[in-house]
N, C-alpha and C. Protein backbone atom coordinates (compact mmCIF):
# COMPACT_ATOMS: atom_id res chain seq x y z
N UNK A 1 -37.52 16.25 5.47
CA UNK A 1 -37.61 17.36 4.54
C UNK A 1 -37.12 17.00 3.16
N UNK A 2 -36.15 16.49 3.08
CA UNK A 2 -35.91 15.76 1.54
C UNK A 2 -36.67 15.07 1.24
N UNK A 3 -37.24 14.12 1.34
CA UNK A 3 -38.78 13.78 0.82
C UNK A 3 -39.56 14.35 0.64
N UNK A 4 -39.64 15.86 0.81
CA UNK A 4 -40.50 16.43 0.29
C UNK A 4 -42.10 16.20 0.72
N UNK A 5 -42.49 16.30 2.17
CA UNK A 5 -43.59 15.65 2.27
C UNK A 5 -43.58 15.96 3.80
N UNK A 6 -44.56 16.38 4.66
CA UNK A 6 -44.65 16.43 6.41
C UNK A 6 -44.38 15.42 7.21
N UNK A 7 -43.62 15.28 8.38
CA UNK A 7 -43.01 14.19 8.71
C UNK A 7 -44.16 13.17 9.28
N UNK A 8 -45.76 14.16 9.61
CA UNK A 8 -46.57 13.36 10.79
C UNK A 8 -47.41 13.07 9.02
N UNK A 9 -47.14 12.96 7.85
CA UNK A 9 -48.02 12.41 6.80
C UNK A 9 -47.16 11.03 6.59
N UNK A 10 -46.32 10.92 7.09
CA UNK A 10 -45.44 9.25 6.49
C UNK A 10 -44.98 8.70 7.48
N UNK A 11 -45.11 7.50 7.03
CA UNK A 11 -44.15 6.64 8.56
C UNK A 11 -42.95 6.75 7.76
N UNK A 12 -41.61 6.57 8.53
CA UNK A 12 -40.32 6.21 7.93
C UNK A 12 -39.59 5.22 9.40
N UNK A 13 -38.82 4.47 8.57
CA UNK A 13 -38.15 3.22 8.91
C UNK A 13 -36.37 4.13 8.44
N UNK A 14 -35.30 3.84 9.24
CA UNK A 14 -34.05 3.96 9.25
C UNK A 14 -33.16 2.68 9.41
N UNK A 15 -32.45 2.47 8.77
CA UNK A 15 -31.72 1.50 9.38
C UNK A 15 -30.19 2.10 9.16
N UNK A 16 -28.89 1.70 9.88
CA UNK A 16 -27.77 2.16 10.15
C UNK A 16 -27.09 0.81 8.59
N UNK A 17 -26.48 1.59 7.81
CA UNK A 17 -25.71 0.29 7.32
C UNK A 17 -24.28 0.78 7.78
N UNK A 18 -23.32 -0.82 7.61
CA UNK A 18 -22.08 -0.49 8.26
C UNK A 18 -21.55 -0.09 6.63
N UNK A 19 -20.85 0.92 6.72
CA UNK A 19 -20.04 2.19 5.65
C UNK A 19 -18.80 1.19 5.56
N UNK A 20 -18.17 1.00 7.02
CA UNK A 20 -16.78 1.01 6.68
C UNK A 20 -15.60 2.46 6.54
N UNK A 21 -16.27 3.30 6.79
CA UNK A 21 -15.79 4.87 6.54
C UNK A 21 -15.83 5.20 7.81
N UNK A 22 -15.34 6.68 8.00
CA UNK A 22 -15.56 7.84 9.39
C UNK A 22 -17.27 8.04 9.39
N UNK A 23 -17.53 8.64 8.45
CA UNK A 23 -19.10 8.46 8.26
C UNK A 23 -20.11 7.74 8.07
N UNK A 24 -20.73 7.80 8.73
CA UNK A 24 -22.45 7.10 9.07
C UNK A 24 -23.18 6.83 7.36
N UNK A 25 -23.60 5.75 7.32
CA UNK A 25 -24.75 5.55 5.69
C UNK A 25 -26.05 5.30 6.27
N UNK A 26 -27.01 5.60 5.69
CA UNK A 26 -28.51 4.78 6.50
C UNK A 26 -29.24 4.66 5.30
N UNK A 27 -30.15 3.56 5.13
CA UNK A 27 -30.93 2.98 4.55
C UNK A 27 -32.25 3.67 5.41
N UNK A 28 -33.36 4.64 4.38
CA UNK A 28 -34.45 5.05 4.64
C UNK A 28 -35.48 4.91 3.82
N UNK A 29 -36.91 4.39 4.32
CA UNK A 29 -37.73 4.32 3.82
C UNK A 29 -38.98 5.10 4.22
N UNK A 30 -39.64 5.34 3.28
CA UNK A 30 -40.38 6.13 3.77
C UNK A 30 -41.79 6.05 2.62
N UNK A 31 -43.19 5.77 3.60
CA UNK A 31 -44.36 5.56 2.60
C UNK A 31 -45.28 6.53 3.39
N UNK A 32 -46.78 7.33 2.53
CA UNK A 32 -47.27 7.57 2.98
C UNK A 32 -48.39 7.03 3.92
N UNK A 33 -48.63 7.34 5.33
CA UNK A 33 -49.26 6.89 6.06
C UNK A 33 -50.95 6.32 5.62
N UNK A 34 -51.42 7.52 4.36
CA UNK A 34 -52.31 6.95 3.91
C UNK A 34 -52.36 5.55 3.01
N UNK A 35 -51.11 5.60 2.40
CA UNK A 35 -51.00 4.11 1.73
C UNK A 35 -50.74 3.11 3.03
N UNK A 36 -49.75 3.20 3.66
CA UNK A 36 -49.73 1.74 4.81
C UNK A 36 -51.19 1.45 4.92
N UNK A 37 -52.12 2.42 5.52
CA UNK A 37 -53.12 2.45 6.07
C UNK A 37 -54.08 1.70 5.49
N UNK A 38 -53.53 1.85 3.94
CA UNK A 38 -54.63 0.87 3.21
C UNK A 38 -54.58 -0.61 2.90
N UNK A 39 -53.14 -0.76 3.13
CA UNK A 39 -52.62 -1.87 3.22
C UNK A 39 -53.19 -2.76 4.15
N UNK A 40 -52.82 -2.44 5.47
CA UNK A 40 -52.84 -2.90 6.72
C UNK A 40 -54.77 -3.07 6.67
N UNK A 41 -55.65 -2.14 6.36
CA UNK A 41 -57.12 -2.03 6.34
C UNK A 41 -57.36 -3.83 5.13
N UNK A 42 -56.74 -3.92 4.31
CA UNK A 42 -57.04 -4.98 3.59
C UNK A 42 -56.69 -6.16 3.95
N UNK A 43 -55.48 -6.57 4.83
CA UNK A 43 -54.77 -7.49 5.59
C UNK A 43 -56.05 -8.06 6.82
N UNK A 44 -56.36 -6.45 7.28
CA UNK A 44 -57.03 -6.79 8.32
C UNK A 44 -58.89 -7.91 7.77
N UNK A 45 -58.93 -7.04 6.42
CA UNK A 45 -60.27 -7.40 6.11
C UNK A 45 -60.10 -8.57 5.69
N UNK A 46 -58.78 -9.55 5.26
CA UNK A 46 -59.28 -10.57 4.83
C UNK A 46 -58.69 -11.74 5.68
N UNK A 47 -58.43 -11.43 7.23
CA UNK A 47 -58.16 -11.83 7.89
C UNK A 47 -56.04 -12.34 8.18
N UNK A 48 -55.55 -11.45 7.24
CA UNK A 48 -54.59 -11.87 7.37
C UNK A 48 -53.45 -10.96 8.69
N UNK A 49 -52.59 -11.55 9.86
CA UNK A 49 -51.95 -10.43 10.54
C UNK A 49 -50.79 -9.57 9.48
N UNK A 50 -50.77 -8.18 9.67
CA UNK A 50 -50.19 -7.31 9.07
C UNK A 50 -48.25 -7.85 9.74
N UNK A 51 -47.77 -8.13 8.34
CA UNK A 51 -46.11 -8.31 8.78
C UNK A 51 -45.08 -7.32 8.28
N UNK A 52 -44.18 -7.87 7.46
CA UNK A 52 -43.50 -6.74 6.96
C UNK A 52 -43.73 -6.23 5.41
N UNK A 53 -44.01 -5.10 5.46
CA UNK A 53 -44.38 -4.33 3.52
C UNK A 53 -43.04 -3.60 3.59
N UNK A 54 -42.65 -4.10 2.41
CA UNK A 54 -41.39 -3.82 1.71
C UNK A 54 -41.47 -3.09 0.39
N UNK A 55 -40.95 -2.00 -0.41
CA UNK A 55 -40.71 -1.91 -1.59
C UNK A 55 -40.41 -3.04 -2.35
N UNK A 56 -40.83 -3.27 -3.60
CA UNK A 56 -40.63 -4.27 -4.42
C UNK A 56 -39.42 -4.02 -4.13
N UNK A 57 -38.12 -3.38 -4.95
CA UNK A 57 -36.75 -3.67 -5.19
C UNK A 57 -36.01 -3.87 -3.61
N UNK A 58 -36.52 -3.85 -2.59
CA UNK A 58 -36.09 -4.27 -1.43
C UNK A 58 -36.25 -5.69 -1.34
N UNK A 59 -37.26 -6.48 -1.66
CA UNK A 59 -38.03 -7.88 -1.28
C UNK A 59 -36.84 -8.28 -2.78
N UNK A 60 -36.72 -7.61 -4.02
CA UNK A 60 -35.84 -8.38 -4.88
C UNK A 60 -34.45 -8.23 -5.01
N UNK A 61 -33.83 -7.69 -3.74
CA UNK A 61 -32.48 -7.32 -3.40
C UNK A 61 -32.40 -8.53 -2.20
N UNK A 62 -33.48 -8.99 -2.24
CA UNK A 62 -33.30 -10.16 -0.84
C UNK A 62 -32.05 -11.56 -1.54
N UNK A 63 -32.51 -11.61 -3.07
CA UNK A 63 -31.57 -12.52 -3.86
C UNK A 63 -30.28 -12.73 -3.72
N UNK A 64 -30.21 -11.24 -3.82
CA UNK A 64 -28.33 -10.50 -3.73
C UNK A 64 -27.90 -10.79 -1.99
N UNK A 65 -28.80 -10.30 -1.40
CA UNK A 65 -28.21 -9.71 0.04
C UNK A 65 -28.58 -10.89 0.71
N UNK A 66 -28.78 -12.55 0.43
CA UNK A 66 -28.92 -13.74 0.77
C UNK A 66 -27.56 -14.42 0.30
N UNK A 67 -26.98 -14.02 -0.51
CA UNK A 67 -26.26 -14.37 -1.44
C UNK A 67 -24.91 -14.02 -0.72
N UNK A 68 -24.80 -13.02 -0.10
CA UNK A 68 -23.14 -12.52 0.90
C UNK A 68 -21.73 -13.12 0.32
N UNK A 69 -21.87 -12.83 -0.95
CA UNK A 69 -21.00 -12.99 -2.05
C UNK A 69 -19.85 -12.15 -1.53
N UNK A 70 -18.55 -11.95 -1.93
CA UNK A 70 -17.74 -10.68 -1.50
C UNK A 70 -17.56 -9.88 -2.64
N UNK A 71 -17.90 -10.10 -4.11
CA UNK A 71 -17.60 -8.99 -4.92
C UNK A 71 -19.40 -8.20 -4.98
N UNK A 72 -19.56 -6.95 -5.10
CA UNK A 72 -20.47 -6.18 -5.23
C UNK A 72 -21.81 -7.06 -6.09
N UNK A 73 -22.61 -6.47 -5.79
CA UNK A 73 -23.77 -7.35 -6.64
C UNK A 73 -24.65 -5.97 -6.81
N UNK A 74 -25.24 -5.98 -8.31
CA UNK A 74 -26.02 -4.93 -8.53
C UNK A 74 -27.43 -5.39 -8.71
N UNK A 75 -28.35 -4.90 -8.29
CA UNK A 75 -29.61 -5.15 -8.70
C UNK A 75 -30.03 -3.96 -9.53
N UNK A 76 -30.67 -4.16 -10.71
CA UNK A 76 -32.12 -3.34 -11.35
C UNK A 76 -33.17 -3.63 -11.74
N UNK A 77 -33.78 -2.68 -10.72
CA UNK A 77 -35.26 -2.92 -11.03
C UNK A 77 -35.80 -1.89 -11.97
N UNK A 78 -36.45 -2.35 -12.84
CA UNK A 78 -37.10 -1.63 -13.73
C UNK A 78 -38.51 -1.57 -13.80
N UNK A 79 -39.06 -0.29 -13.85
CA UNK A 79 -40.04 0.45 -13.78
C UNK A 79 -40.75 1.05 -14.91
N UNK A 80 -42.04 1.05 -14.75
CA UNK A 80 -42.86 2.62 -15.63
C UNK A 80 -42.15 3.93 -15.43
N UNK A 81 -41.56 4.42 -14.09
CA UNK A 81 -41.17 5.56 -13.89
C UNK A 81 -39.67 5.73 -14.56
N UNK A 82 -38.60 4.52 -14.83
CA UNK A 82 -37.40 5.05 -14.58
C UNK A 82 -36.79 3.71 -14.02
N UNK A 83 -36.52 3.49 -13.12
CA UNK A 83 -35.56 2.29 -12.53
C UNK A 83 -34.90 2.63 -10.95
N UNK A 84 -35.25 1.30 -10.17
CA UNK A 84 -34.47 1.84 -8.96
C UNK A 84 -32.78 0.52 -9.30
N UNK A 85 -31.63 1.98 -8.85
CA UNK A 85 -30.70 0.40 -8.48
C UNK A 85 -30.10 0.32 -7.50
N UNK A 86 -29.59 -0.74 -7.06
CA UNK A 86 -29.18 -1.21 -5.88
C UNK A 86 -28.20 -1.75 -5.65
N UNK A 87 -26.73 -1.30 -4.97
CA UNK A 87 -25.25 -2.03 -4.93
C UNK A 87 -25.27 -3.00 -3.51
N UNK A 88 -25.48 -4.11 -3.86
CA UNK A 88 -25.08 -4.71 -2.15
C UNK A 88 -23.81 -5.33 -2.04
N UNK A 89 -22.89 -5.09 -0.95
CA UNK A 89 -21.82 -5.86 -0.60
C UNK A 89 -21.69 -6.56 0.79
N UNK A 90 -21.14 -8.03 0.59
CA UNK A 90 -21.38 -8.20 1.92
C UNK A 90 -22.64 -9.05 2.82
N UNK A 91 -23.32 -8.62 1.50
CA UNK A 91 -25.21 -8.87 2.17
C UNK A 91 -25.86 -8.00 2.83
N UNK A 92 -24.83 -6.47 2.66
CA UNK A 92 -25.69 -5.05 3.02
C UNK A 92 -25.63 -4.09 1.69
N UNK A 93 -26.81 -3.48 1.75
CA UNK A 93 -26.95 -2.80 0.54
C UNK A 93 -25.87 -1.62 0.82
N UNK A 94 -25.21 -1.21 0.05
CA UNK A 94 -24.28 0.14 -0.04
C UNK A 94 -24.84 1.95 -0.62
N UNK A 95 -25.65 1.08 -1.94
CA UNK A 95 -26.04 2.15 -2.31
C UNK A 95 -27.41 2.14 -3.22
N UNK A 96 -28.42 2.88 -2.80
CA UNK A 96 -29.51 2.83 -3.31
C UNK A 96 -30.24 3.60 -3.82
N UNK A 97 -30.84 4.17 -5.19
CA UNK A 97 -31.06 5.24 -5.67
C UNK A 97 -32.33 4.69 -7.18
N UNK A 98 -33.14 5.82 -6.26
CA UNK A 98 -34.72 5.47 -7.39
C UNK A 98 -34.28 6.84 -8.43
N UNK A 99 -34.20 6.14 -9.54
CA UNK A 99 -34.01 7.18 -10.76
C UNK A 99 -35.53 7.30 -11.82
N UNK A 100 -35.77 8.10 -11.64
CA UNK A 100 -37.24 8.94 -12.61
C UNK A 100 -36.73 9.18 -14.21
N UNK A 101 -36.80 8.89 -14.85
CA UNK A 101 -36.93 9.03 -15.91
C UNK A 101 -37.50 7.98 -17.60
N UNK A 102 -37.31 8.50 -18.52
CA UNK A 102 -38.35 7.41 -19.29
C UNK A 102 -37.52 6.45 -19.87
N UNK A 103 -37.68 5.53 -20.80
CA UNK A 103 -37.35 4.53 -20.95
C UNK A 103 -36.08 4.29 -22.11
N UNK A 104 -36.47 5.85 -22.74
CA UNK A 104 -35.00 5.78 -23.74
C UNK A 104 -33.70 7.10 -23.05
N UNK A 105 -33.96 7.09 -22.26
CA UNK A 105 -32.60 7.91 -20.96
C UNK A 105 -32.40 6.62 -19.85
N UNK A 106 -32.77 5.89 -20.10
CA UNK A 106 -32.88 4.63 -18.59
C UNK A 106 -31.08 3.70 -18.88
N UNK A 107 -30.88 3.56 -19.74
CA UNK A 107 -29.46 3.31 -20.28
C UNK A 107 -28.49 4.45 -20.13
N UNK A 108 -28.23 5.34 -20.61
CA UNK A 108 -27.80 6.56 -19.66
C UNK A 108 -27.53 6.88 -18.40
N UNK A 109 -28.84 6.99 -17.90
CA UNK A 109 -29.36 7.09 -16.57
C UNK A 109 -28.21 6.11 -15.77
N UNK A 110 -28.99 5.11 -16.28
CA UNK A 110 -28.45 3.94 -15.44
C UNK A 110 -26.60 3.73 -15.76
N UNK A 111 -26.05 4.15 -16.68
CA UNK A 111 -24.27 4.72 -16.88
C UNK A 111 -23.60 5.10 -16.01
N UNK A 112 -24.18 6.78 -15.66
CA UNK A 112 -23.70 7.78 -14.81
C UNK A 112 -24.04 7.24 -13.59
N UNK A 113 -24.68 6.09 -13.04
CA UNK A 113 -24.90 6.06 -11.56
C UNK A 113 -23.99 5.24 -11.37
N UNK A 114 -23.73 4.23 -12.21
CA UNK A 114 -22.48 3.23 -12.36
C UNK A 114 -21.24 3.55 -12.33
N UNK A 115 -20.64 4.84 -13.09
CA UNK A 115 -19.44 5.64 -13.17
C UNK A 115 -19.56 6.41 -11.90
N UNK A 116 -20.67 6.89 -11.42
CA UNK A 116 -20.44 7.25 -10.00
C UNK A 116 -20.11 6.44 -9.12
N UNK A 117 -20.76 5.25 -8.92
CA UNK A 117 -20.27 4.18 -7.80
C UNK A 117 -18.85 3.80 -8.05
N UNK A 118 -18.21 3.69 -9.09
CA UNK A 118 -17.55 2.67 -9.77
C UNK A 118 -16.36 3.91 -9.06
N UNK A 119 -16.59 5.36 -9.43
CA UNK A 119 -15.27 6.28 -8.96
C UNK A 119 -15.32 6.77 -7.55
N UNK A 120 -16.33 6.68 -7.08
CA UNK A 120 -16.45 6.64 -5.57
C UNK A 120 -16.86 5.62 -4.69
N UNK A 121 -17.09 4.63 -4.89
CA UNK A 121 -17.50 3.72 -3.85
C UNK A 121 -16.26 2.07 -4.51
N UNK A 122 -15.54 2.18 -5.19
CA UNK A 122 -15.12 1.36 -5.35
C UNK A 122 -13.53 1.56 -5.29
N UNK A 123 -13.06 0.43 -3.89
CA UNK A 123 -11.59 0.92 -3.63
C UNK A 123 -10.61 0.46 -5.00
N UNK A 124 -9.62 1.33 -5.42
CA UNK A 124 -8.54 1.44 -5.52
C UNK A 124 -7.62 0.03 -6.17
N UNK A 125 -7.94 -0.52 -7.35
CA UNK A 125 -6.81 -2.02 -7.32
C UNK A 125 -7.48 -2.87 -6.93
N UNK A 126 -9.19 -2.75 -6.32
CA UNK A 126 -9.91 -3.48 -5.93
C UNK A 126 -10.29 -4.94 -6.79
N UNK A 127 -10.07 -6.12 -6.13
CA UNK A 127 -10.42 -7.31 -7.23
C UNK A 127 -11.85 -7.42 -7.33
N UNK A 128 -12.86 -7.18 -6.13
CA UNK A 128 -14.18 -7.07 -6.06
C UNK A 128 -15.13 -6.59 -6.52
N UNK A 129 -14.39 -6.19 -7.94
CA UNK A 129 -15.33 -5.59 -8.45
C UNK A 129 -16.68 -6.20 -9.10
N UNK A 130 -18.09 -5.49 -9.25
CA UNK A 130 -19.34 -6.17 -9.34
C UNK A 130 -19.21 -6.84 -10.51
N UNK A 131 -19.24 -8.58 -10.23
CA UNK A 131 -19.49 -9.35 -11.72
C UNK A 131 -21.07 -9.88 -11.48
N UNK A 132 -21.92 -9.42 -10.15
CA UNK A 132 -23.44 -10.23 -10.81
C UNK A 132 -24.65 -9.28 -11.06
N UNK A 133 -25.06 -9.18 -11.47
CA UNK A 133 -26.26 -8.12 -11.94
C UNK A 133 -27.32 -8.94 -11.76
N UNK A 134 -28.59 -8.19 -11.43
CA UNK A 134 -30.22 -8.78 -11.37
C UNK A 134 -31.00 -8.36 -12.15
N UNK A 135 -31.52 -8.01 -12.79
CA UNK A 135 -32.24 -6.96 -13.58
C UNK A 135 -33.96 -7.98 -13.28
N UNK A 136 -34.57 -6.88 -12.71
CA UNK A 136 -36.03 -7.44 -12.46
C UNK A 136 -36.55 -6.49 -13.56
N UNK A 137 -37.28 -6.73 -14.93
CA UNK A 137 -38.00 -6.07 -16.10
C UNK A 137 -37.65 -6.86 -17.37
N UNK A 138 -37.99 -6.46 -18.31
CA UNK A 138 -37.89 -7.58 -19.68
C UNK A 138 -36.90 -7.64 -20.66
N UNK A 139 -36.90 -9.49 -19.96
CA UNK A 139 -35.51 -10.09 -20.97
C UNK A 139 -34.96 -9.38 -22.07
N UNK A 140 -35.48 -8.67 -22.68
CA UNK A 140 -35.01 -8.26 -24.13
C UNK A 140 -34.49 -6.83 -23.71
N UNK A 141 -33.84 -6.68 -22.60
CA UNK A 141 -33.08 -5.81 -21.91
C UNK A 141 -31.81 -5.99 -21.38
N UNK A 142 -32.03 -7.08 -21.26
CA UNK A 142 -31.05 -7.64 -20.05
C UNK A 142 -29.76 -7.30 -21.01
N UNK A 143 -29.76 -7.96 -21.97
CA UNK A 143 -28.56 -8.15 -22.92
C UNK A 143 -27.81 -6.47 -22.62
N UNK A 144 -28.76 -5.84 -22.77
CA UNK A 144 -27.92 -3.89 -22.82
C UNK A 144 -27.74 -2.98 -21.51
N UNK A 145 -28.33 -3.66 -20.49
CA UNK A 145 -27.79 -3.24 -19.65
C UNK A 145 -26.33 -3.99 -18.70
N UNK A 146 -26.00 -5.39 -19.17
CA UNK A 146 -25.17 -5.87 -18.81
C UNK A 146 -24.17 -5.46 -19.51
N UNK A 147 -24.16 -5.19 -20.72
CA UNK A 147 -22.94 -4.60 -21.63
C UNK A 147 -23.22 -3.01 -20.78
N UNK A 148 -24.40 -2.20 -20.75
CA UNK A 148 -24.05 -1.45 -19.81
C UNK A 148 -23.01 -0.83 -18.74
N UNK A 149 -23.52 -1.69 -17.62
CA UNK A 149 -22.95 -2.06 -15.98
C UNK A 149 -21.22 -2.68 -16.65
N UNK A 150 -21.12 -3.72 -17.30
CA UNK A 150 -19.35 -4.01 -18.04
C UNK A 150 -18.85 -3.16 -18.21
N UNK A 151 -19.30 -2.06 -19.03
CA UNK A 151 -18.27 -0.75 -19.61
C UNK A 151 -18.13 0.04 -18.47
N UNK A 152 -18.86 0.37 -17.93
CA UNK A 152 -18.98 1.37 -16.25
C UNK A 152 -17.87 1.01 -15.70
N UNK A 153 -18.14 -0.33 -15.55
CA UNK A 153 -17.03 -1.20 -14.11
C UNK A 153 -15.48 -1.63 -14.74
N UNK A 154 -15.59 -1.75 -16.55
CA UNK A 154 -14.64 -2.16 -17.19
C UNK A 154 -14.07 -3.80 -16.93
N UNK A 155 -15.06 -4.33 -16.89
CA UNK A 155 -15.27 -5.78 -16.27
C UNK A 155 -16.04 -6.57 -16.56
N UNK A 156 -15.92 -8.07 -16.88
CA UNK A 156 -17.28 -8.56 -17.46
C UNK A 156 -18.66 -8.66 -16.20
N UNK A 157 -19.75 -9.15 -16.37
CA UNK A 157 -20.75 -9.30 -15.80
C UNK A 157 -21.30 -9.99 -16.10
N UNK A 158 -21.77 -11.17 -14.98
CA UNK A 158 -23.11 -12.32 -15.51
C UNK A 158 -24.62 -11.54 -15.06
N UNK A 159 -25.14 -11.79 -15.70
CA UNK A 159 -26.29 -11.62 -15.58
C UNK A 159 -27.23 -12.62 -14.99
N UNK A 160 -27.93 -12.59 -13.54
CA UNK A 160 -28.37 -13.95 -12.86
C UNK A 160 -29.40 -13.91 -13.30
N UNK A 161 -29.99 -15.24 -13.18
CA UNK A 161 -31.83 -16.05 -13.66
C UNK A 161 -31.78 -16.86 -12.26
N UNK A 162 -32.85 -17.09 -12.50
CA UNK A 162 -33.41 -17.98 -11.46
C UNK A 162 -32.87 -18.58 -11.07
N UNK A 163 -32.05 -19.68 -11.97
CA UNK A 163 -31.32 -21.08 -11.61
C UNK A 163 -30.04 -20.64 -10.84
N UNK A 164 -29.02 -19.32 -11.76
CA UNK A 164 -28.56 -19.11 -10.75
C UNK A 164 -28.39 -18.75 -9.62
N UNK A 165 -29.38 -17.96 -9.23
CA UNK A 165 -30.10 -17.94 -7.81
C UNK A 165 -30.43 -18.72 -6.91
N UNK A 166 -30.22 -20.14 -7.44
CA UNK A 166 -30.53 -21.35 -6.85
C UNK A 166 -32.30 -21.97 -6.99
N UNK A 167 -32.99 -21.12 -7.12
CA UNK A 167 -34.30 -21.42 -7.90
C UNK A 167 -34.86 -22.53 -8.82
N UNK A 168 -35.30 -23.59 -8.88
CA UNK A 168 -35.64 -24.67 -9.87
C UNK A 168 -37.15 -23.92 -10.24
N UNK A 169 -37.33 -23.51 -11.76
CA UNK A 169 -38.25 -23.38 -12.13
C UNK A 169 -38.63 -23.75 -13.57
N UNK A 170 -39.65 -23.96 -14.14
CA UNK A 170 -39.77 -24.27 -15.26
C UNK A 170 -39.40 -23.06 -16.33
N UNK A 171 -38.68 -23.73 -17.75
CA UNK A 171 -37.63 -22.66 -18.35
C UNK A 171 -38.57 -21.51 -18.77
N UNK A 172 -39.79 -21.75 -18.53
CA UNK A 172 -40.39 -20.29 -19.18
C UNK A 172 -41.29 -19.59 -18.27
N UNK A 173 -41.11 -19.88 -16.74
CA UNK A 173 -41.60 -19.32 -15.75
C UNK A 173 -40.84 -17.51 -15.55
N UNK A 174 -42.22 -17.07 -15.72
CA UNK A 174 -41.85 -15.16 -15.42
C UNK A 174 -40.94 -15.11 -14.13
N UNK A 175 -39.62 -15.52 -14.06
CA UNK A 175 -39.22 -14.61 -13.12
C UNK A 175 -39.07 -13.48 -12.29
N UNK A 176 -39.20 -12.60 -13.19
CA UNK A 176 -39.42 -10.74 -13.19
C UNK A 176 -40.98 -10.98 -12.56
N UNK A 177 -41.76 -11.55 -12.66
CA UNK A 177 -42.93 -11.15 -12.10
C UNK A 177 -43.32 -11.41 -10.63
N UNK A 178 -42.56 -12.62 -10.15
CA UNK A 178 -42.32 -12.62 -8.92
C UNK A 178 -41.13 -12.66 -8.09
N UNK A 179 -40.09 -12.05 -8.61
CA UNK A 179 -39.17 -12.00 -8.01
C UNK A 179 -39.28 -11.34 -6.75
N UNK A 180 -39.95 -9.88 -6.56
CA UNK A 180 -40.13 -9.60 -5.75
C UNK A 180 -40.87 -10.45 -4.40
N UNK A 181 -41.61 -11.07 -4.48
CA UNK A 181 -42.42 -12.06 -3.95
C UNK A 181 -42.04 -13.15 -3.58
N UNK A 182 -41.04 -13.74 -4.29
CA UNK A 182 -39.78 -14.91 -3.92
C UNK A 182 -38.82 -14.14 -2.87
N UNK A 183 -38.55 -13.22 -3.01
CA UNK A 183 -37.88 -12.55 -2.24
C UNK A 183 -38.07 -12.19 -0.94
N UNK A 184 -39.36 -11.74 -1.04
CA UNK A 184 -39.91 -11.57 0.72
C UNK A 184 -40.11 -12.92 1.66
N UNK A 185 -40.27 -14.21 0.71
CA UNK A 185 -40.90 -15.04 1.11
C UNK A 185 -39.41 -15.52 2.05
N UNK A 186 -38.06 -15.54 1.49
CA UNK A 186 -37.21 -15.60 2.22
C UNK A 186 -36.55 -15.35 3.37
N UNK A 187 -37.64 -14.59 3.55
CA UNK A 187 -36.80 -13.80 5.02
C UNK A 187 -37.56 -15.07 6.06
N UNK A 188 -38.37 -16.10 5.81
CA UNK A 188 -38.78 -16.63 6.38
C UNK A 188 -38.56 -18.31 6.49
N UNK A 189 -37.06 -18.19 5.60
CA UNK A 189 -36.29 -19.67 5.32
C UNK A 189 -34.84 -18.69 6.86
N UNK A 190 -34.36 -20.38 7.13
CA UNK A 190 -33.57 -19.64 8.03
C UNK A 190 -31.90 -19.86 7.80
């Protein structure tokens, strides 16, 4: 019902993440059955078997959540709509939230979700606090949302590329364009 949508029109996927709290967190996804459908219809037509379809910012959270760093790692993905972002700790995502809006509130936007995590999801005297950021959208961003995510957390922040990701690519290869795609491809290194 919070999706806004009939339950027999979408498939949805749940997964349990561990909180660490009294209370339960879950990671939910949810697409319409007519989109899988078209997916899976094109897989089938060009002979390929249907595996796993992921949201982009899931397949580019694979970076972070490969990574099982112990201080927080933020991903943003940036969008036409707005921006999804993503806190993983651990190598499990904590907190995940698709934000709608346009492109001069997206700095804002993206503030208040940070001052929210930062006063509720972040313990107390904590040393862990998030120093790596991802930002999947264009370089000539990066610079303001890392001063961003710093002031939120009151902490510096690197901002990762490829290389630090461990990635060898040539220096002017689009990262942002396949990150997502590098990302899925991982679940299949062991």
């Amino acid at each position: 019902r919070s999706f806004g949508c009939k339950p027999g029109d979408v498939r949805v996927t749940q997964k349990r993440l561990d909180s660490g709290k009294d209370h339960a967190h879950w990671l939910v996804t949810v697409v319409y059955n007519r989109v899988i459908t078209q997916y899976e219809r094109v897989f089938k037509r060009v002979g390929w078997q249907v595996g796993l379809v992921l949201p982009g910012y899931l397949a580019q959270a694979q970076w972070l959540i490969r990574a099982r760093v112990k201080e927080d790692q933020v991903l943003l993905s940036l969008n036409d709509r707005g921006f999804v972002a993503m806190v993983v700790r651990g190598g499990k995502p904590i907190l995940v939230r698709d934000v709608i809006c346009n492109e001069m509130e997206r700095e804002d936007e993206f503030y208040r979700l940070m001052i929210f995590y930062r006063d509720r999801m972040i313990l107390k005297n904590d040393p862990l606090t998030p120093n790596r950021l991802l930002i999947v959208g264009p370089s000539a961003q990066h610079q303001r949302f890392q001063k961003t995510l710093a002031d939120a957390v009151e902490a510096p922040v690197t901002v990762l590329n490829a290389g630090l990701l461990g990635l060898r690519l040539p220096a002017r290869a689009p990262f942002p364009s396949f990150a997502a795609a590098a990302g899925l491809s991982t679940f299949a290194w062991a």
